[in-house]
C-alpha atoms as a PDB file:
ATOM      1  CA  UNK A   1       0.022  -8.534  -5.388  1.00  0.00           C
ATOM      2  CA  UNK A   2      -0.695 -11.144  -7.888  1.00  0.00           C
ATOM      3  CA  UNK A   3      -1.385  -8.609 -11.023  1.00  0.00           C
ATOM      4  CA  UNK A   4       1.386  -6.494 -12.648  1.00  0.00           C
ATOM      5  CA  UNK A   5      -1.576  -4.529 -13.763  1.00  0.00           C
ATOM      6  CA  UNK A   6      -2.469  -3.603  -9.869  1.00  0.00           C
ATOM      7  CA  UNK A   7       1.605  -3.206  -9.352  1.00  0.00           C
ATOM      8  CA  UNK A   8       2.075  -0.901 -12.361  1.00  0.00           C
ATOM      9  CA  UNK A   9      -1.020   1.438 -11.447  1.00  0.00           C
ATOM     10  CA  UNK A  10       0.033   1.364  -7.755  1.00  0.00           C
ATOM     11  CA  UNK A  11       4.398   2.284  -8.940  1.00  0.00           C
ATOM     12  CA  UNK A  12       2.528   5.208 -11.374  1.00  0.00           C
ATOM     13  CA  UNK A  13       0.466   6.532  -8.165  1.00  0.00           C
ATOM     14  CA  UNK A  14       3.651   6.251  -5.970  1.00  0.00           C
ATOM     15  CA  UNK A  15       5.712   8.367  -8.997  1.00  0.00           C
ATOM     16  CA  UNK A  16       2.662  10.885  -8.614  1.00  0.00           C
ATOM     17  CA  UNK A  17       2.649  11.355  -4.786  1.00  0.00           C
ATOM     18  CA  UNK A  18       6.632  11.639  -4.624  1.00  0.00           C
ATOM     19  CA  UNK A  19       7.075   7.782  -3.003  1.00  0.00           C
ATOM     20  CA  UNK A  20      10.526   6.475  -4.253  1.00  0.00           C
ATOM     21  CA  UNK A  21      10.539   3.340  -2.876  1.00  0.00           C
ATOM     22  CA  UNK A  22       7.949   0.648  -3.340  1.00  0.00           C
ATOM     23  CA  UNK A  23       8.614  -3.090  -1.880  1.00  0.00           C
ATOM     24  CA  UNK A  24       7.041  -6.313  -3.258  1.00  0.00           C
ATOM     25  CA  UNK A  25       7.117  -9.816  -3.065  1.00  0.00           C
ATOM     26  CA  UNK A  26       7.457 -12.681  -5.128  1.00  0.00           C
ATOM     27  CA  UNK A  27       8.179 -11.820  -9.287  1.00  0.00           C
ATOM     28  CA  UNK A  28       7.015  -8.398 -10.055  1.00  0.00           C
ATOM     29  CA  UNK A  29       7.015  -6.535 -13.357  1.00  0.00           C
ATOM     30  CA  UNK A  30       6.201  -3.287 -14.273  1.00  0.00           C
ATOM     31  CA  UNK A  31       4.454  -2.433 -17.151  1.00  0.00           C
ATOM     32  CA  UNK A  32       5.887   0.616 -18.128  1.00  0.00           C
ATOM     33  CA  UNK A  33       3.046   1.664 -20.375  1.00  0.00           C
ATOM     34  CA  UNK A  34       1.203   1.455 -17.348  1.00  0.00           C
ATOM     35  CA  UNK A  35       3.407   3.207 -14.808  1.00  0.00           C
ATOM     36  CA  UNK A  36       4.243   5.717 -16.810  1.00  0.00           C
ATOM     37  CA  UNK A  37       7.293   8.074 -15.608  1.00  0.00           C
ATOM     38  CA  UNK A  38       6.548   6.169 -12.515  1.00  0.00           C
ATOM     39  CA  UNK A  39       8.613   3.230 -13.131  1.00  0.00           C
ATOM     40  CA  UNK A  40      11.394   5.516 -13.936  1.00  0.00           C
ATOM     41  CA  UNK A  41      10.779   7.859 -10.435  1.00  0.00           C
ATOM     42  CA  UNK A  42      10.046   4.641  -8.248  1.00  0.00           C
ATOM     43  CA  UNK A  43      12.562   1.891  -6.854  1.00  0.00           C
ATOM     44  CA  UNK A  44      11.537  -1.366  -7.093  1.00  0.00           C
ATOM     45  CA  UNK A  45      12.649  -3.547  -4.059  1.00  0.00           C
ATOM     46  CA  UNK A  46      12.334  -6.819  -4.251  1.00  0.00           C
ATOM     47  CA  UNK A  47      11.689  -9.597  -1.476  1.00  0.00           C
ATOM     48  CA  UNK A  48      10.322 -13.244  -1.309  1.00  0.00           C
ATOM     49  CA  UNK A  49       8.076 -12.856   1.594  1.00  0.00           C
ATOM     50  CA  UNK A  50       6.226  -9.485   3.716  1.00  0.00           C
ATOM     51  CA  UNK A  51       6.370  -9.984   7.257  1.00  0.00           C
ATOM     52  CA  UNK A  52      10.866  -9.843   7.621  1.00  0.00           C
ATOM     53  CA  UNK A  53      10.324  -6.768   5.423  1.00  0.00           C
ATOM     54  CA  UNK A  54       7.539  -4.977   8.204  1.00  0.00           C
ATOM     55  CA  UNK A  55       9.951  -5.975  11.006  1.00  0.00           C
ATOM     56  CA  UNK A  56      13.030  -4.362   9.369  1.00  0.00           C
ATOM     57  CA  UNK A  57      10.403  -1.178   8.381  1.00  0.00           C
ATOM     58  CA  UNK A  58       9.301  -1.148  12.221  1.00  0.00           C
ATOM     59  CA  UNK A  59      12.409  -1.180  13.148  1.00  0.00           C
ATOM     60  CA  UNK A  60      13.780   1.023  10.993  1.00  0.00           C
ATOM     61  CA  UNK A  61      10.499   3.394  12.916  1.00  0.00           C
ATOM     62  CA  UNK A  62       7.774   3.344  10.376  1.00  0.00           C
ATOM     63  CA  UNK A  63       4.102   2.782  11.898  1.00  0.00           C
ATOM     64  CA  UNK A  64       3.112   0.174   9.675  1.00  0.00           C
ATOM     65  CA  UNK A  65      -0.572   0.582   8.218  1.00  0.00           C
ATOM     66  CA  UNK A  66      -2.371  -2.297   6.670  1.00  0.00           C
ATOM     67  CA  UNK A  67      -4.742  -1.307   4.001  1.00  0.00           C
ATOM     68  CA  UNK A  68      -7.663  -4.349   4.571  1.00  0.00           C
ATOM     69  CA  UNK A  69     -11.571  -4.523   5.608  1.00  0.00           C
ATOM     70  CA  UNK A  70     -11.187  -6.654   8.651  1.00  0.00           C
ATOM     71  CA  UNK A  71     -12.379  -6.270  12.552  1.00  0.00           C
ATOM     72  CA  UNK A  72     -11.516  -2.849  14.177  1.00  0.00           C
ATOM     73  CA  UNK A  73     -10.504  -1.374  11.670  1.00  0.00           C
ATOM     74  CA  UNK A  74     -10.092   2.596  11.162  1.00  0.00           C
ATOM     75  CA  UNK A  75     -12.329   4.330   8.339  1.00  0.00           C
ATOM     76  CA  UNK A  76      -9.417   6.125   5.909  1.00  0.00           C
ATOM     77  CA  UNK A  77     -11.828   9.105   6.740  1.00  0.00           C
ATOM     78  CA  UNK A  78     -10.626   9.321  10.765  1.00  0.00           C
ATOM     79  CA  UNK A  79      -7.704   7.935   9.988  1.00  0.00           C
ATOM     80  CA  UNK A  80      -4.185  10.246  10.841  1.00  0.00           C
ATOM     81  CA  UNK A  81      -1.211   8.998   9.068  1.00  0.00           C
ATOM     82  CA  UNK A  82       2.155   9.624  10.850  1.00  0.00           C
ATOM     83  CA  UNK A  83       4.855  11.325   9.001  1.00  0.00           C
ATOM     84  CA  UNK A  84       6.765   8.091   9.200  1.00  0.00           C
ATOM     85  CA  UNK A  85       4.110   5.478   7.338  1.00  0.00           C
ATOM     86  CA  UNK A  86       4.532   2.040   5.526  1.00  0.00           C
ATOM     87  CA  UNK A  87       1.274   1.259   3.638  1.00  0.00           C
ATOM     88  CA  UNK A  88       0.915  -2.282   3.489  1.00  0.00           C
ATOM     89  CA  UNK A  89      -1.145  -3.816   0.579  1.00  0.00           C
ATOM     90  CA  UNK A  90      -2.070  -7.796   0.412  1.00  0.00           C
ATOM     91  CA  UNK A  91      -3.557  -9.964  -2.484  1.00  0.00           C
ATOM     92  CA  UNK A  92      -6.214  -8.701  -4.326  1.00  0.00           C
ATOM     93  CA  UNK A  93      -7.882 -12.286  -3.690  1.00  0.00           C
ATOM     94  CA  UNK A  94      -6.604 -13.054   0.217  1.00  0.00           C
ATOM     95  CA  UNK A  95      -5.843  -9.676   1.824  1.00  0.00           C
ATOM     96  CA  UNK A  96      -3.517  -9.794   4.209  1.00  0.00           C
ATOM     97  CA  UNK A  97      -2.490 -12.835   6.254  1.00  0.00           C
ATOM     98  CA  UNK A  98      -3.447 -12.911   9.929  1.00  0.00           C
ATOM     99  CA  UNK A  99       0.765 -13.137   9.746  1.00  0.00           C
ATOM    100  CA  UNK A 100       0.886  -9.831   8.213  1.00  0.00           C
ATOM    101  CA  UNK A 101      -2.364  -8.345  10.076  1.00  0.00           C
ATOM    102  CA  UNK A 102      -0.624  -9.058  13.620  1.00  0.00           C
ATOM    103  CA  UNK A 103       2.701  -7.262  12.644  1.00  0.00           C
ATOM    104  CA  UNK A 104       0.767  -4.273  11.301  1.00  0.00           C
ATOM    105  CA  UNK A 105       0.495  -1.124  13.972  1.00  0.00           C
ATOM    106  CA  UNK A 106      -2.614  -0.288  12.922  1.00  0.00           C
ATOM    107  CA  UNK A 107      -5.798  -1.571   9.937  1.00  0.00           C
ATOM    108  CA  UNK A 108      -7.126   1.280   7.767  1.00  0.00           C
ATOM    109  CA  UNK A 109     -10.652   0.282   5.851  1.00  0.00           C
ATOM    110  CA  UNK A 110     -12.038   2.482   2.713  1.00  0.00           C
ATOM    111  CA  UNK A 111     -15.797   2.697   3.424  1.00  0.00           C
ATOM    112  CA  UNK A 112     -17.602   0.948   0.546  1.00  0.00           C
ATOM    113  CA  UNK A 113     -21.490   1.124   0.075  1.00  0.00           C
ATOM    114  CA  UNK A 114     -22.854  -0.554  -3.238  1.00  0.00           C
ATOM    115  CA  UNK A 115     -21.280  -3.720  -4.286  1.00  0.00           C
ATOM    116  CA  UNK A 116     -18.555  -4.476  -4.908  1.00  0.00           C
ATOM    117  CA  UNK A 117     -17.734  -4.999  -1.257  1.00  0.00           C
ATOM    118  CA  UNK A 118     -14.001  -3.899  -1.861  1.00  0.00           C
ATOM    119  CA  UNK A 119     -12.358  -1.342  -4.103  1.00  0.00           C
ATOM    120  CA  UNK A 120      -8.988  -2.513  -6.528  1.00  0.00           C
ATOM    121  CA  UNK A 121      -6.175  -3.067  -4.264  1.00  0.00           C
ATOM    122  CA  UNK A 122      -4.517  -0.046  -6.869  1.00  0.00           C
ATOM    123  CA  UNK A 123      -7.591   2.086  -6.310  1.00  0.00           C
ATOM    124  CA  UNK A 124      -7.502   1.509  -2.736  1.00  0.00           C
ATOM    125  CA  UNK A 125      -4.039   2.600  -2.802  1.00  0.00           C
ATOM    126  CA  UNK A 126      -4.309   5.453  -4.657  1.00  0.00           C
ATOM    127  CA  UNK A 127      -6.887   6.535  -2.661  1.00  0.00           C
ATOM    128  CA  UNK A 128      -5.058   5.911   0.618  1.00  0.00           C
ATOM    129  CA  UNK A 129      -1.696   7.769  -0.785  1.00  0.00           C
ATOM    130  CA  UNK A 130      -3.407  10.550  -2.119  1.00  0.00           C
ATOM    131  CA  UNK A 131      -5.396  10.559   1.907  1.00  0.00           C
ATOM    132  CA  UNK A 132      -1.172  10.582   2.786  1.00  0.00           C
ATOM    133  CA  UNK A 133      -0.167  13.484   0.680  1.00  0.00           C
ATOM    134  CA  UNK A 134      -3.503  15.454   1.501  1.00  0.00           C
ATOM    135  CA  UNK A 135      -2.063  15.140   5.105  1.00  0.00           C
ATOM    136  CA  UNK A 136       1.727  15.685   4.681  1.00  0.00           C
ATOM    137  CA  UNK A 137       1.473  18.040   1.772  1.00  0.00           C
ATOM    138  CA  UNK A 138       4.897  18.935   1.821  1.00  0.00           C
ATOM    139  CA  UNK A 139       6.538  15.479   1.291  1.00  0.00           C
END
């Protein structure tokens, strides 16, 4: 993500769903006025680039779902998330790379019907998660 805006709403989100860990690229900062107790509840890991970090997570047996409006995609509405799940978020400008999209498992898409075409990358997420924690209520 390019916005520490977008990161800190996304780390308060994680905080409120019970995520601990949340992995970015490049030079984030939280704004803790923004992520609230979140930055407190959430580790921060930091790396330089995505796709070594989703072959360690795949390997490490997370399904790895990419959060992006692209071709064959899965409507968050169908979608089933395994216990086991990496969300993957891109730029809010780019998306994902087609790097990133061919090491994903799988391509989740939030149905959108007035314009904008695409939610917030941190309202997408929060709306995914919260689809998570709907599913695997107990943690």
């Amino acid at each position: 993500m390019r916005s520490n805006v977008n990161l800190s709403n996304v780390v308060r989100t994680a905080g409120c769903c019970g995520i601990t860990r949340v992995i970015a690229c490049g030079s984030p900062k939280i704004d803790k006025t923004i992520a609230r107790d979140g930055a407190d509840q959430v580790e921060i890991e930091v790396h330089r680039t995505l796709p070594p970090v989703l072959r360690e997570l795949r390997t490490a047996g997370y399904t790895l779902v990419g959060l992006e409006q692209a071709t064959g995609s899965v409507s968050l509405h169908d979608y089933r998330f395994p216990r086991r799940t990496a969300l993957v978020l891109g730029n809010e400008r780019l998306g994902l790379t087609d790097e990133e999209l061919k090491l994903v498992d799988v391509v989740v898409e939030i149905p959108v019907w007035g314009m904008p075409h695409a939610y917030n990358v941190a309202t997408s997420a929060a709306m995914t998660m919260y689809e998570y924690c709907r599913q695997w209520p107990q943690g």
